[in-house]
C-alpha atoms as a PDB file:
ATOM      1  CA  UNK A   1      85.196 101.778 136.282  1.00  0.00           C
ATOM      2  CA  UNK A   2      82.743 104.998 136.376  1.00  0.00           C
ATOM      3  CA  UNK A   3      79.408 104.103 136.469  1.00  0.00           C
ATOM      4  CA  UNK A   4      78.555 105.506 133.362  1.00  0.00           C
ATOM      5  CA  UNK A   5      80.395 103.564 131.239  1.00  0.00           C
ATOM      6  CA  UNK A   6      78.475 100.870 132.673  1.00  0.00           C
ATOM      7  CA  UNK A   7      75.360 101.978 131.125  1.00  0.00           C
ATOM      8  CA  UNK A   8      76.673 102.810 127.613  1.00  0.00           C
ATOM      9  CA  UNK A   9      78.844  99.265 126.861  1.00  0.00           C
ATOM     10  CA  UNK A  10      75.921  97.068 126.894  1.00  0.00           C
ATOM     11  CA  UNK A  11      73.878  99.270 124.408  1.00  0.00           C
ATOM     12  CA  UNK A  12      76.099  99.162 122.283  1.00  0.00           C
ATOM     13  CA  UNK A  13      74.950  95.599 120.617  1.00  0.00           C
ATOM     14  CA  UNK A  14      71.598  96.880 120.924  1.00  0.00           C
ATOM     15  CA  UNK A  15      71.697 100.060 118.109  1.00  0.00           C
ATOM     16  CA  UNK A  16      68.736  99.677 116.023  1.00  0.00           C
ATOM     17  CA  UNK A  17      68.666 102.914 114.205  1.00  0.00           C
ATOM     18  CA  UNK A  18      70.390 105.842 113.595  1.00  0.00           C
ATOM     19  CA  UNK A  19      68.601 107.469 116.760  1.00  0.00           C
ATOM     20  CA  UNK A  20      69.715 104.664 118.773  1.00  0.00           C
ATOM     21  CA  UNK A  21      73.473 105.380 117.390  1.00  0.00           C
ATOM     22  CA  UNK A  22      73.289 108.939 117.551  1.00  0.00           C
ATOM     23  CA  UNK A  23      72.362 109.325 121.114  1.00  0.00           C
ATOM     24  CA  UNK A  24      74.971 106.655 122.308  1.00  0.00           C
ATOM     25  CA  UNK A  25      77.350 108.558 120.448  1.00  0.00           C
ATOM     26  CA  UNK A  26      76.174 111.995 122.609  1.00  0.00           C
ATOM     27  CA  UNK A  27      76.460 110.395 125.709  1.00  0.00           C
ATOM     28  CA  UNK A  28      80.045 108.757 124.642  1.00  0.00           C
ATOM     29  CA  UNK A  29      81.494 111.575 123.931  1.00  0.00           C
ATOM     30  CA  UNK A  30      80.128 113.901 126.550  1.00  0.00           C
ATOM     31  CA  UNK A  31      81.583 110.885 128.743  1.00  0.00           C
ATOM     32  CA  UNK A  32      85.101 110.509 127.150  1.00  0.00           C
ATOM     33  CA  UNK A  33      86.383 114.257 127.112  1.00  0.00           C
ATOM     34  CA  UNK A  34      85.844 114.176 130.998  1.00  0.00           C
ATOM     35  CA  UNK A  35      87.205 110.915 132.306  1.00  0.00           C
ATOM     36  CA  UNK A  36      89.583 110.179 129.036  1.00  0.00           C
ATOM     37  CA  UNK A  37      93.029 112.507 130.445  1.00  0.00           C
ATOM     38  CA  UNK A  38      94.401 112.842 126.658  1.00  0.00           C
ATOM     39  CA  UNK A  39      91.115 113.558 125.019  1.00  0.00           C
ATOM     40  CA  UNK A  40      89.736 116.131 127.606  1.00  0.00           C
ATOM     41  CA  UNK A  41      93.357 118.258 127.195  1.00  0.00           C
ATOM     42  CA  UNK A  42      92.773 118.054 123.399  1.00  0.00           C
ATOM     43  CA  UNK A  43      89.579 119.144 123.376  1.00  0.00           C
ATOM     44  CA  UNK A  44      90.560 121.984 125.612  1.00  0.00           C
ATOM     45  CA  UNK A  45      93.522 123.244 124.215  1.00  0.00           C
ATOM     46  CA  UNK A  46      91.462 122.977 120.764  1.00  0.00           C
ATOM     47  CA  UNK A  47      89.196 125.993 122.647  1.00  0.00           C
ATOM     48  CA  UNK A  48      86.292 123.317 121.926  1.00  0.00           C
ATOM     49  CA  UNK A  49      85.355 122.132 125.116  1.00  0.00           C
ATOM     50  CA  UNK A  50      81.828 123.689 125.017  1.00  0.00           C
ATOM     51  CA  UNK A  51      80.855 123.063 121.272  1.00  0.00           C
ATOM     52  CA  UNK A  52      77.957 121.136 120.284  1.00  0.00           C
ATOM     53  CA  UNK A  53      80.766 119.916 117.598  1.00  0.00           C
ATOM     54  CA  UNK A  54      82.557 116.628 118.144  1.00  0.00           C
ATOM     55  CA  UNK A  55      86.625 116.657 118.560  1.00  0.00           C
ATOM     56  CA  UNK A  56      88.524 113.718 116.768  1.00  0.00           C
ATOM     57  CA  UNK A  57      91.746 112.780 118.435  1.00  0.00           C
ATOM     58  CA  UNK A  58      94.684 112.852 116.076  1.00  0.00           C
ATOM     59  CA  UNK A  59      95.936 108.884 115.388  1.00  0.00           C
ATOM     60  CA  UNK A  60      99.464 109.996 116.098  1.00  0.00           C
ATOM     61  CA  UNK A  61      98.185 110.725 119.718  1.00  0.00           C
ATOM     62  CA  UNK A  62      98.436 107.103 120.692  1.00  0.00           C
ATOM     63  CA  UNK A  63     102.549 106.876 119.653  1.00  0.00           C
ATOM     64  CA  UNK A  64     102.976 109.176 122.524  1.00  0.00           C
ATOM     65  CA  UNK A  65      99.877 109.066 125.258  1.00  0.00           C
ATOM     66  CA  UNK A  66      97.625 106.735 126.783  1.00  0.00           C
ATOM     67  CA  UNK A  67      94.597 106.818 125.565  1.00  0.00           C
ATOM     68  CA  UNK A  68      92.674 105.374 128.215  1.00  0.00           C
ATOM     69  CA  UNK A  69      90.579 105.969 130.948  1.00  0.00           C
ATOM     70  CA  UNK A  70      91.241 103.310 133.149  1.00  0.00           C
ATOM     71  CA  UNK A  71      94.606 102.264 135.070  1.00  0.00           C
ATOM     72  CA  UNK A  72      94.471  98.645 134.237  1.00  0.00           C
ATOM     73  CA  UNK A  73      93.948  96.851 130.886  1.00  0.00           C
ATOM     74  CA  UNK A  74      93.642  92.796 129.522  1.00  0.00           C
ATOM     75  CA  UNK A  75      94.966  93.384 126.259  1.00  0.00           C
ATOM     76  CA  UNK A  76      97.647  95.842 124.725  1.00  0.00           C
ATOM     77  CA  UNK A  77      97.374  95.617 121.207  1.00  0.00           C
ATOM     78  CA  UNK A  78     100.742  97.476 119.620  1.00  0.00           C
ATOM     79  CA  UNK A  79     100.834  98.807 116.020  1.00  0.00           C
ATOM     80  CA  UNK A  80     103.590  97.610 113.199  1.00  0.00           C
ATOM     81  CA  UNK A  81     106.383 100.386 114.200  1.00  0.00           C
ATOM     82  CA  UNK A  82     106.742 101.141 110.947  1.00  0.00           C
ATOM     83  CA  UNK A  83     106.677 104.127 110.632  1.00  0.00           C
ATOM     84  CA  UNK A  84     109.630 106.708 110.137  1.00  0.00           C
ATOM     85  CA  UNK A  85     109.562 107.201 114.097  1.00  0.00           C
ATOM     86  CA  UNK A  86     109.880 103.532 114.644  1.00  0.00           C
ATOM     87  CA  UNK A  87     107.204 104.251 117.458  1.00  0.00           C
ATOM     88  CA  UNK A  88     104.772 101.858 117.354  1.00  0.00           C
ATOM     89  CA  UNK A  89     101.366 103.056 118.695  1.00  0.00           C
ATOM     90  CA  UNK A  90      99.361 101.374 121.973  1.00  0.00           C
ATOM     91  CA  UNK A  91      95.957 100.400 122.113  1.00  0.00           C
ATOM     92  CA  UNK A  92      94.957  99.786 126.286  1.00  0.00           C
ATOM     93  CA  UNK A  93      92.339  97.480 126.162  1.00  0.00           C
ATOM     94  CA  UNK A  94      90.083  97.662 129.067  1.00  0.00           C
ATOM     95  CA  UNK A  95      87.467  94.894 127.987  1.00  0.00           C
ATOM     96  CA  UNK A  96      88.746  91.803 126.366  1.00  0.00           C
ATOM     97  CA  UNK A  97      85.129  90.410 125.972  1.00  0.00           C
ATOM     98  CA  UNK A  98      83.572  93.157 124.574  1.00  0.00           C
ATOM     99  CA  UNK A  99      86.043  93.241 122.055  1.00  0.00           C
ATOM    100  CA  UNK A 100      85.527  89.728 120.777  1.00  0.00           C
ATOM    101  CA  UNK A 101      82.168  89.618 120.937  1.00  0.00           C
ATOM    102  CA  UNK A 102      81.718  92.803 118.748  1.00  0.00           C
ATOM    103  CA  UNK A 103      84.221  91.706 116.369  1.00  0.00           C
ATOM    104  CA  UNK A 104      82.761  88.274 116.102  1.00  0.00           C
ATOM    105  CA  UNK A 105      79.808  89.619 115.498  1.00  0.00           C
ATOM    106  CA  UNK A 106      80.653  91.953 112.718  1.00  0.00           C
ATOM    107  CA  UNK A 107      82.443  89.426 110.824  1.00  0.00           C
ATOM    108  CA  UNK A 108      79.160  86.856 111.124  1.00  0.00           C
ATOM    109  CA  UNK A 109      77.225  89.897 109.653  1.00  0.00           C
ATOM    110  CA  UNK A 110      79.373  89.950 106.435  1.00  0.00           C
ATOM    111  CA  UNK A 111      80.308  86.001 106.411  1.00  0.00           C
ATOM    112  CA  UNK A 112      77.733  83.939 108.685  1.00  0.00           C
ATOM    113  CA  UNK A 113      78.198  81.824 111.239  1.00  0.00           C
ATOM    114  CA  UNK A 114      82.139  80.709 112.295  1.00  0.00           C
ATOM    115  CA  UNK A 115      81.047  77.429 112.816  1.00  0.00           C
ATOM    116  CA  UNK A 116      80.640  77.213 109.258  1.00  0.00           C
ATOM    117  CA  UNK A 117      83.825  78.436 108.060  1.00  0.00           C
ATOM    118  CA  UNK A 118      87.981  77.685 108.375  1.00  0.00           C
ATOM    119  CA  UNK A 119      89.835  81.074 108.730  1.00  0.00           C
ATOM    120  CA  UNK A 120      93.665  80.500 107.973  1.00  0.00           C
ATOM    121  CA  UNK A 121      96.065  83.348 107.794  1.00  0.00           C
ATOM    122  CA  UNK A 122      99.112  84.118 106.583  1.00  0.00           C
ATOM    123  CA  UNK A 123     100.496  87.556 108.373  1.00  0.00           C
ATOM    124  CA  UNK A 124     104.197  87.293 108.649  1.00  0.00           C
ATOM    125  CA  UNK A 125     105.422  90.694 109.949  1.00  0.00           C
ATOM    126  CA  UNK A 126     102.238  90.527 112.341  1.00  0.00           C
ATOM    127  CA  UNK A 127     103.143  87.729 113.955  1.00  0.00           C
ATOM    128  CA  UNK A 128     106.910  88.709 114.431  1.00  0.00           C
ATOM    129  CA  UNK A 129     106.313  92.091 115.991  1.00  0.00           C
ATOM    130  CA  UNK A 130     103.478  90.787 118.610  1.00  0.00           C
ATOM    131  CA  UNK A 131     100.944  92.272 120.266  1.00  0.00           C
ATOM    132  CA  UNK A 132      99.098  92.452 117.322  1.00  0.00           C
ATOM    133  CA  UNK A 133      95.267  93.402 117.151  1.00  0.00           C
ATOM    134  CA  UNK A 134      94.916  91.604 114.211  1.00  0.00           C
ATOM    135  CA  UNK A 135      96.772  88.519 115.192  1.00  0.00           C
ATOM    136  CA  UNK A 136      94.608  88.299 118.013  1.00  0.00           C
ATOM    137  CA  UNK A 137      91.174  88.778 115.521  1.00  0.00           C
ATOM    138  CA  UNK A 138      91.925  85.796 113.910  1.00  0.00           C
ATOM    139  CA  UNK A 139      92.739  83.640 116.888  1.00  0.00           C
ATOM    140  CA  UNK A 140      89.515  84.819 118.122  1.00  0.00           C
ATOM    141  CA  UNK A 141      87.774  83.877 114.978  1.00  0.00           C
ATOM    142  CA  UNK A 142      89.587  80.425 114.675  1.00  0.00           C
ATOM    143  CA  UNK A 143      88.793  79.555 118.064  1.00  0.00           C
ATOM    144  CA  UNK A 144      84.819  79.724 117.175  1.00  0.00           C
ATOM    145  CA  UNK A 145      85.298  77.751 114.431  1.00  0.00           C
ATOM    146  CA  UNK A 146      86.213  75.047 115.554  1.00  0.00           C
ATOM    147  CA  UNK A 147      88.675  74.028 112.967  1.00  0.00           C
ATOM    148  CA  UNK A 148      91.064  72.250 115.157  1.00  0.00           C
ATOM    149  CA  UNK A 149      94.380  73.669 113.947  1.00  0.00           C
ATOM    150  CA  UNK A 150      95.988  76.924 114.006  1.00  0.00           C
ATOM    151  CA  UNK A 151      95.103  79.314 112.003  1.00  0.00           C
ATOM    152  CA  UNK A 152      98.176  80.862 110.814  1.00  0.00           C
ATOM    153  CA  UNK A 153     100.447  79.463 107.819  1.00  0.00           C
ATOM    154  CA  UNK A 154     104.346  79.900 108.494  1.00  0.00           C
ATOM    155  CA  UNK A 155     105.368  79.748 104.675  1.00  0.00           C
ATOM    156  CA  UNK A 156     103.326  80.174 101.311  1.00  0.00           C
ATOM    157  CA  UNK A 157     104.057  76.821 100.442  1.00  0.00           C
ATOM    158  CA  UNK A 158     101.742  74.924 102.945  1.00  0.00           C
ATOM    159  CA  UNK A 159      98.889  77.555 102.120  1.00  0.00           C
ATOM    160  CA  UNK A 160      96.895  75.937  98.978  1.00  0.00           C
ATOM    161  CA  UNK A 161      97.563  72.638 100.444  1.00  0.00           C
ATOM    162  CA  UNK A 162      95.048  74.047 103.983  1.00  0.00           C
ATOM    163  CA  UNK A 163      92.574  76.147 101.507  1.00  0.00           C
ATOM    164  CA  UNK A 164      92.390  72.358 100.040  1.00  0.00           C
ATOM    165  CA  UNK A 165      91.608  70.390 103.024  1.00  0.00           C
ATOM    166  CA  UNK A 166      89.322  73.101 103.940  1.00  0.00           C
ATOM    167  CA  UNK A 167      87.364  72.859 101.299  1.00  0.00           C
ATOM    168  CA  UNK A 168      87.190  68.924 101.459  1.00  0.00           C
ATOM    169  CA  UNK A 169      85.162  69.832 104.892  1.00  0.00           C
ATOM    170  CA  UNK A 170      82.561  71.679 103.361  1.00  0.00           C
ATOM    171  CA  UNK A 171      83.167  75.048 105.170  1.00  0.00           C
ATOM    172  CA  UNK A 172      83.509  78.295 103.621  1.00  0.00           C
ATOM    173  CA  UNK A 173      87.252  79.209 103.725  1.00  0.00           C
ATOM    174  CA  UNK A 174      88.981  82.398 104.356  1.00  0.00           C
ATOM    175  CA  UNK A 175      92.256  83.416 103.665  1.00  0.00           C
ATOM    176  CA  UNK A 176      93.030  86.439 105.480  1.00  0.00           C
ATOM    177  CA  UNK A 177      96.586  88.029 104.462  1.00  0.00           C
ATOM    178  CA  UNK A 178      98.984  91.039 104.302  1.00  0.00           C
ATOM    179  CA  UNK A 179      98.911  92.746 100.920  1.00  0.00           C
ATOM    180  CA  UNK A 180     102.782  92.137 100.563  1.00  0.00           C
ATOM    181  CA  UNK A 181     102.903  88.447 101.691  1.00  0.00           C
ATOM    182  CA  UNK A 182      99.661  87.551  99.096  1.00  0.00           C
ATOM    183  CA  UNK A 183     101.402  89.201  96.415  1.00  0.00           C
ATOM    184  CA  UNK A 184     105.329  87.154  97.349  1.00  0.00           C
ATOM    185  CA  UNK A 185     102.694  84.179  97.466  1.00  0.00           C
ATOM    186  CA  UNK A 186     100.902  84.992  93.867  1.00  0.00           C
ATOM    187  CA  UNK A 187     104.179  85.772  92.177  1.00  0.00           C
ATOM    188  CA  UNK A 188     104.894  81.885  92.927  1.00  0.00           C
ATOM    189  CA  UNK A 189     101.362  80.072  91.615  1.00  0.00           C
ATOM    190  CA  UNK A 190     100.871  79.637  88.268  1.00  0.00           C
ATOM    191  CA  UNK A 191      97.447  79.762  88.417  1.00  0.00           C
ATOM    192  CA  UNK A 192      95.164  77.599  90.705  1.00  0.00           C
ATOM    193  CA  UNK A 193      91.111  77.571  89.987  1.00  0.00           C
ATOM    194  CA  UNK A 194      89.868  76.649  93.576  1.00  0.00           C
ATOM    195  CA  UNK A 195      87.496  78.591  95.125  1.00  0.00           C
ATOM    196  CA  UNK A 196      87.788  80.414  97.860  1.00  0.00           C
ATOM    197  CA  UNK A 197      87.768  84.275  99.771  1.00  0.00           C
ATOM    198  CA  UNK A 198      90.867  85.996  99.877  1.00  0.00           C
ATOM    199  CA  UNK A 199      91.070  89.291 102.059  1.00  0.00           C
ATOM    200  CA  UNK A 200      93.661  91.521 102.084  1.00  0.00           C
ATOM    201  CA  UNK A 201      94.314  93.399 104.343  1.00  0.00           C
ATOM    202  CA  UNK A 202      96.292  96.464 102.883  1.00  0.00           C
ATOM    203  CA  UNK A 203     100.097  96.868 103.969  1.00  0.00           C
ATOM    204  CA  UNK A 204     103.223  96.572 102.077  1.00  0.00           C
ATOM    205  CA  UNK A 205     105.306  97.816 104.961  1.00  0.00           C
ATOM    206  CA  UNK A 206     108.398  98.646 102.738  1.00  0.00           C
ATOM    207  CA  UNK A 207     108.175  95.177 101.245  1.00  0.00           C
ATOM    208  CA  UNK A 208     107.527  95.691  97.738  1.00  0.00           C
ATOM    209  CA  UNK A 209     105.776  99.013  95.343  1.00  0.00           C
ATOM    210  CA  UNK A 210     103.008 100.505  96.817  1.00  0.00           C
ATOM    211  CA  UNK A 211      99.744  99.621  94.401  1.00  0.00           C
ATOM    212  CA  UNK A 212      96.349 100.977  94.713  1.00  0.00           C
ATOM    213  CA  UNK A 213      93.959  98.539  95.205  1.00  0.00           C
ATOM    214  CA  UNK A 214      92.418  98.267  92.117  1.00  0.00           C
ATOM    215  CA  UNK A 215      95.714  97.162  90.565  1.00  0.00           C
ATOM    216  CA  UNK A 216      96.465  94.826  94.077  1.00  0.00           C
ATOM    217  CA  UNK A 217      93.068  92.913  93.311  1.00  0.00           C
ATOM    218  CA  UNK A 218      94.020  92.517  89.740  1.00  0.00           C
ATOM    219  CA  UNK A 219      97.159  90.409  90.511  1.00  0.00           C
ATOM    220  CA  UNK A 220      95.949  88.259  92.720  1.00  0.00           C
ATOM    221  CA  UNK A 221      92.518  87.696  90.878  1.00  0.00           C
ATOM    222  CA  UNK A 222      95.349  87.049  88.029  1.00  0.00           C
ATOM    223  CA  UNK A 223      96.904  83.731  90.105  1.00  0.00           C
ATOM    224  CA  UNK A 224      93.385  82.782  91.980  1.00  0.00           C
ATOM    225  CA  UNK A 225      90.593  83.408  89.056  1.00  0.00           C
ATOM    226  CA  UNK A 226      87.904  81.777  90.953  1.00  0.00           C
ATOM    227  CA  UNK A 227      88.457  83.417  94.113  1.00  0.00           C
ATOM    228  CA  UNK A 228      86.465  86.301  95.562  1.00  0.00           C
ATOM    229  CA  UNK A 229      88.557  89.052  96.637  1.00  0.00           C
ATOM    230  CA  UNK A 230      87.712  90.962  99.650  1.00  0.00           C
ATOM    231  CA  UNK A 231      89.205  93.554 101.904  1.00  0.00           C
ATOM    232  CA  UNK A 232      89.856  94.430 105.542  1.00  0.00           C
ATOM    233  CA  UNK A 233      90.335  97.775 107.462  1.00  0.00           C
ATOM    234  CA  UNK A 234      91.464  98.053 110.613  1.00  0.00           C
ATOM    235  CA  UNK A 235      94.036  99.377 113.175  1.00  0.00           C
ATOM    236  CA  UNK A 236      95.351  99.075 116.185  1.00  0.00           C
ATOM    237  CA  UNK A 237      93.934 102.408 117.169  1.00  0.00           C
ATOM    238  CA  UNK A 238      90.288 101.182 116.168  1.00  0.00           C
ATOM    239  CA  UNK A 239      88.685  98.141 117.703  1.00  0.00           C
ATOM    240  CA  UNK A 240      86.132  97.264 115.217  1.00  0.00           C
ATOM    241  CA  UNK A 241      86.995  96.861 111.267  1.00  0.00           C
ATOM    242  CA  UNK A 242      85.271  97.205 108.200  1.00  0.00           C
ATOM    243  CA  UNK A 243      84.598  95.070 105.497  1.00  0.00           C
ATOM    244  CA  UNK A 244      84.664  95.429 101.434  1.00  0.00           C
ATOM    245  CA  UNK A 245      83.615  92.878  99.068  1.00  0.00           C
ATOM    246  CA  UNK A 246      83.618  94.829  95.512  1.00  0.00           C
ATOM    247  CA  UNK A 247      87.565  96.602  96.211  1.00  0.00           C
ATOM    248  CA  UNK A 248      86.222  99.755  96.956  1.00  0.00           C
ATOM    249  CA  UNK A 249      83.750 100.658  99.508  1.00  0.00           C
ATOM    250  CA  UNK A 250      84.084  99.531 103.291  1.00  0.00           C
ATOM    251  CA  UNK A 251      81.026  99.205 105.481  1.00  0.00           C
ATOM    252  CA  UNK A 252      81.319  99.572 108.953  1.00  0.00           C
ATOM    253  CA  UNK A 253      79.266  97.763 111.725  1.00  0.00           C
ATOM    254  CA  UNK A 254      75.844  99.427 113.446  1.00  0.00           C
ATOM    255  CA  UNK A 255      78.079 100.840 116.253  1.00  0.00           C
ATOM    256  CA  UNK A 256      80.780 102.730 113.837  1.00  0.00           C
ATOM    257  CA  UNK A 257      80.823 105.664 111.460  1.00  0.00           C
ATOM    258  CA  UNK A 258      83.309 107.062 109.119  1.00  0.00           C
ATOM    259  CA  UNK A 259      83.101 110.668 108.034  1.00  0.00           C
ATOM    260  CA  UNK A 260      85.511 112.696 105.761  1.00  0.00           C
ATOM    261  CA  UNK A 261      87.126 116.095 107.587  1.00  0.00           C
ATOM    262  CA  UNK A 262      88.693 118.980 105.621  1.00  0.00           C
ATOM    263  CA  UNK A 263      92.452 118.161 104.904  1.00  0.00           C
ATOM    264  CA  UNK A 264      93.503 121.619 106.160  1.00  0.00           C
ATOM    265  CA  UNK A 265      90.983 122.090 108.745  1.00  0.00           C
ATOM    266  CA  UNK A 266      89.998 118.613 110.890  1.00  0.00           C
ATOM    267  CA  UNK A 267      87.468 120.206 112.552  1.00  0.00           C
ATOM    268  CA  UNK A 268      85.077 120.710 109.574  1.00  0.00           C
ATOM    269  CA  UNK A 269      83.400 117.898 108.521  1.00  0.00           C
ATOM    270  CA  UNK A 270      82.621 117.205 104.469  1.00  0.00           C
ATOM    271  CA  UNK A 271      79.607 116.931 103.143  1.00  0.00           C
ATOM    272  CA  UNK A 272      79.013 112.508 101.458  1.00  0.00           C
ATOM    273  CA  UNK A 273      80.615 112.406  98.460  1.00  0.00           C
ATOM    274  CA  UNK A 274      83.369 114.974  99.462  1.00  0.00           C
ATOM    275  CA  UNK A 275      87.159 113.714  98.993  1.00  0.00           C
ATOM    276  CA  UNK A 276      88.753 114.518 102.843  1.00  0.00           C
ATOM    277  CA  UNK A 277      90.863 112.721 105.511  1.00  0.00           C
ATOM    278  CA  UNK A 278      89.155 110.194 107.179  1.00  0.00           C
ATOM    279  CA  UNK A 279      87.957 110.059 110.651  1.00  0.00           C
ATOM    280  CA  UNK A 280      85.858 107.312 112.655  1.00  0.00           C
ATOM    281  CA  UNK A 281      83.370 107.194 115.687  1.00  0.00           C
ATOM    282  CA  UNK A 282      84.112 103.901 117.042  1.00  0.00           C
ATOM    283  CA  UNK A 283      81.923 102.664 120.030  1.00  0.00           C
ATOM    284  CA  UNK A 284      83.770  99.696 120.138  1.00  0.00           C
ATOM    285  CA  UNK A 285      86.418 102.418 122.298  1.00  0.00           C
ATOM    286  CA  UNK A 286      83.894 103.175 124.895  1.00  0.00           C
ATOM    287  CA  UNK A 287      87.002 102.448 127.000  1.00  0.00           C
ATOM    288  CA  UNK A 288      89.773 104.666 125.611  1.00  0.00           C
ATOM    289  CA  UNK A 289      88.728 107.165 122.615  1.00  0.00           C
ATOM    290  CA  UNK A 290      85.738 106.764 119.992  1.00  0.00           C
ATOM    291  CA  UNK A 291      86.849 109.764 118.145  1.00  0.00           C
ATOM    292  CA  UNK A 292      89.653 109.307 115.866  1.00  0.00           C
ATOM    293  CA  UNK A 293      90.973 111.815 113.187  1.00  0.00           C
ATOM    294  CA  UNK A 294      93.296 109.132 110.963  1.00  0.00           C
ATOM    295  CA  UNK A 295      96.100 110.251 108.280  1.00  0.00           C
ATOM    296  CA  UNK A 296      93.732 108.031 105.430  1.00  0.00           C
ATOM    297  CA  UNK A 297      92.490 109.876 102.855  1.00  0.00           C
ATOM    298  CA  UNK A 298      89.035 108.950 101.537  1.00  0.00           C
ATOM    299  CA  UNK A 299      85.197 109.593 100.325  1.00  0.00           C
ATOM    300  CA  UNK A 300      82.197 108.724 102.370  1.00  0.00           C
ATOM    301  CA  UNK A 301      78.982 108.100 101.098  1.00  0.00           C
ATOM    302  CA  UNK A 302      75.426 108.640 101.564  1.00  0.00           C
ATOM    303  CA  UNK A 303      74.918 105.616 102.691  1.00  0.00           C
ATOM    304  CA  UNK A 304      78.438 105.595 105.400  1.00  0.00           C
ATOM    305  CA  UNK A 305      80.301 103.320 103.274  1.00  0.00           C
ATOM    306  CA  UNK A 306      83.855 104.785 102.828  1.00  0.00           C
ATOM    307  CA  UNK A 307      86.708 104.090 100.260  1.00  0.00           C
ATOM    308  CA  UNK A 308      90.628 104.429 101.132  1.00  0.00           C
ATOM    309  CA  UNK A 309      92.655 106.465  98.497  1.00  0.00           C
ATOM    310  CA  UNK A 310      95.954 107.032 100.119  1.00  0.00           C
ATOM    311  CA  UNK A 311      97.363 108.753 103.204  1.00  0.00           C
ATOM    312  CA  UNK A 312      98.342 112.006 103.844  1.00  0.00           C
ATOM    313  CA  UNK A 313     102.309 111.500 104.641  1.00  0.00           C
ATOM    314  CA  UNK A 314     104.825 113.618 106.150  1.00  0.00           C
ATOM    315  CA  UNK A 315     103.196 116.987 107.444  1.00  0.00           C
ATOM    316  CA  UNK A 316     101.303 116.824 110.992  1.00  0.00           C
ATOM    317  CA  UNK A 317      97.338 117.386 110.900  1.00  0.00           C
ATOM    318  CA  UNK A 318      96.873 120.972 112.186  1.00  0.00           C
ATOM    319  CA  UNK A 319      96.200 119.998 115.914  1.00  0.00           C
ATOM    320  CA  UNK A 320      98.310 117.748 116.357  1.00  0.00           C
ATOM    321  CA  UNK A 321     101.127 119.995 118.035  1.00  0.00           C
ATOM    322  CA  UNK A 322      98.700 121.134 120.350  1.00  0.00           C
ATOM    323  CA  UNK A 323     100.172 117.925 123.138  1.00  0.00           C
ATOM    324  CA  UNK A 324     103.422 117.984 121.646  1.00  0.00           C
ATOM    325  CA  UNK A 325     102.895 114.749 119.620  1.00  0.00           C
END
């Protein structure tokens, strides 16, 4: 692994301010579009090499490319496949440890300690297609608590029935589910009071009508009135996630950023408050790309907390074409 690398990982933990952040994100960068094959082509063939401006990678790159920088990897986390392509993109993930531990530790920043909570999920199409980033979050999580059984749920029926004997161990429980499988799951409770946090994770993957999430919160606050409903972003292209308690505005941990980019030129980043398509620096990819230009369309605010409005479907970002995606 180059030596460099090295020096950046364990820093990452360490960001206490926005110098701290800023400079790791110099040096990552600076690092990346020399060692990382697919970024440093972008970036050249973008005529950008040289700018003081950062490059974002295009999502769609990782469909088609390895994003990577080493030859070996102890995870590959693989993306739904579907999409119109079928191709489902690959994440090469050098660093299985640093991976968990700066997921964990996200997710104790929002929710506290593991130890104190039982995590069950119910992620139906994840679990079928394998290889699954966020299959392997949860596992991750469950482990720490030590909750004894598996996490996942294999039908809606048995789900109330474990948010139950959760809560008759005193821990804090979270439900963690596809948008489309929560709904299939509401449409079947009358009503049930108990508390508890339900995050969604977006995602109706063909399954039923796309909703925003305003209206997506609304039904299932409909069949589970006393729960709190939360939300989680994340992708396979991103190793860290963000978090949203109020339906609207994700925060992202100390080593992340989200900013919004001009929807017909990538390159130029908005102003807060501006309505563009949403890109990420992502630390947590020290090993294959921490620049990523997405397809989500969004606002970011003064403060770096982000909302999701849609995605920008069926026409290639302008740059895209530039490695024949």
């Amino acid at each position: 692994m180059h030596d460099s690398k090295l020096k950046i990982a364990p820093r990452i933990e360490t960001i206490k301010s926005d110098a701290d952040f800023e400079n790791l994100v110099r040096d990552s960068y600076n690092l990346q579009k020399r060692i990382v094959p697919t970024f440093n082509e972008f970036i050249r063939r973008s005529d950008r090499f040289n700018s003081n401006e950062y490059v974002f990678l295009p999502i769609e790159l990782f469909k088609s490319h390895r994003i990577n920088s080493e030859p070996k990897q102890e995870l590959e986390f693989k993306s739904s496949g579907t999409t119109e392509t079928g191709r489902r993109s690959t994440h090469f993930v050098y660093d299985r440890s640093l991976y968990e531990k700066l997921s964990t530790k996200h997710f104790e920043m929002n929710y506290g300690s593991l130890t104190s909570q039982m995590i069950i999920a119910y992620l139906p199409n994840y679990i079928d297609n394998g290889q699954s980033s966020l299959v392997h979050m949860v596992e991750t999580f469950a482990q720490q608590t030590g909750q004894g059984v598996s996490p996942f749920i294999s039908n809606d029926e048995e789900i109330l029935k474990r948010i139950k004997e959760g809560k008759q161990t005193h821990r804090q429980v979270i439900l963690i589910g596809v948008s489309f499988a929560l709904l299939d799951w509401a449409d079947k409770v009358q009503k049930d009071d108990t508390p508890f946090i339900l995050m969604e994770t977006g995602g109706m993957k063909g399954r039923r009508k796309e909703l925003t999430r305003e209206e997506l919160h609304a039904q299932l606050k409909s069949a589970f009135p006393n729960a709190d409903i939360h939300s989680e972003y994340g992708m396979t292209e991103l190793l860290s996630q963000a978090y949203s308690s109020d339906g609207n505005w994700f925060d992202l941990p100390p080593w992340a950023k989200a900013v919004a980019t001009d929807v017909n030129d990538p390159y130029q980043i908005l102003p807060s408050g501006k309505r563009g398509l949403l890109a990420f620096v992502d630390l947590a990819n020290i090993h294959s790309c921490s620049f990523i230009q997405t397809r989500d369309i969004g606002i970011v605010n003064s403060k770096g907390s982000f909302t999701v409005e849609g995605r920008l479907d069926n026409s290639d970002i302008r740059g895209c074409n530039l490695l024949h995606v």
